[in-house]
Protein backbone atom coordinates (compact mmCIF):
# COMPACT_ATOMS: atom_id res chain seq x y z
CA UNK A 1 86.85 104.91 68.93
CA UNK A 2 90.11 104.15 70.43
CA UNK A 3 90.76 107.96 71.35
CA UNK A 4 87.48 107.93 73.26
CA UNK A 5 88.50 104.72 75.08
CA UNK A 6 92.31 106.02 75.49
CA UNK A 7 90.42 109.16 77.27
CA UNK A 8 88.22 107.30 79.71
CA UNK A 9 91.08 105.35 80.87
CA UNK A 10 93.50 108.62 81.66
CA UNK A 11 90.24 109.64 83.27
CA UNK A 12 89.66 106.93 85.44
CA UNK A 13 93.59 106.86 86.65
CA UNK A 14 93.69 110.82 87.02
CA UNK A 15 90.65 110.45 89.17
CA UNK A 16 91.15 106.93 91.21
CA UNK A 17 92.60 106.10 94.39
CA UNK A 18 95.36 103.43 93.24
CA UNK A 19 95.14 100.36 95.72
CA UNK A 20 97.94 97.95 95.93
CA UNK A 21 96.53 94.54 97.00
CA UNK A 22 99.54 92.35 96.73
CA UNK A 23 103.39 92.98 96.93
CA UNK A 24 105.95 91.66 94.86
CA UNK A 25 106.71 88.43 95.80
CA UNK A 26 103.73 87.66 97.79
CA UNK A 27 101.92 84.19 96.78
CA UNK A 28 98.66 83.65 95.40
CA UNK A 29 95.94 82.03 97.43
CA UNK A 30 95.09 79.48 95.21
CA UNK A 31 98.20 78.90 93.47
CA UNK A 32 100.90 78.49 96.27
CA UNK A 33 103.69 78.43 93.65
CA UNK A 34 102.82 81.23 91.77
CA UNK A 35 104.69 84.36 93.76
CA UNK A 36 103.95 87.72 92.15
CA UNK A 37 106.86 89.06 90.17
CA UNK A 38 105.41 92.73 90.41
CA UNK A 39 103.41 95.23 92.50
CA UNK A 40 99.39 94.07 91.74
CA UNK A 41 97.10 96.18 92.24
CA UNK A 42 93.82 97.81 90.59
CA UNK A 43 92.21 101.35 91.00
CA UNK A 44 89.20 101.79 93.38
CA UNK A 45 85.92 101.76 92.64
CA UNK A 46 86.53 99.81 89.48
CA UNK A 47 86.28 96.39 89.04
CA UNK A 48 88.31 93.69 88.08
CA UNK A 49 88.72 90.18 87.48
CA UNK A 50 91.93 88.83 90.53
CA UNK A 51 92.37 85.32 89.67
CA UNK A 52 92.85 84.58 86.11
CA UNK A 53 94.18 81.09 86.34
């Protein structure tokens, strides 16, 4: 099971356009205070969940 999910994901990254949607140090929206400490980002045509707080 977890070879066959280990395998989709290095399938989806190999294939994906990675899309960086915000810089380090940039500031969440909703959460003035909260500055990103790394590169976010999330690979296209995928989707995610952004805000988690």
């Amino acid at each position: 099971m977890y070879k066959k999910f280990g395998n989709a994901i290095d399938k989806s990254v190999r294939e994906s356009e990675i899309v960086n949607c915000r810089a380090k140090a940039s500031v969440y929206s909703r959460h003035p205070n909260f500055h990103c400490k790394i590169d976010c980002g999330y690979l296209n045509n995928t989707s995610f969940m952004e805000d988690i707080f």
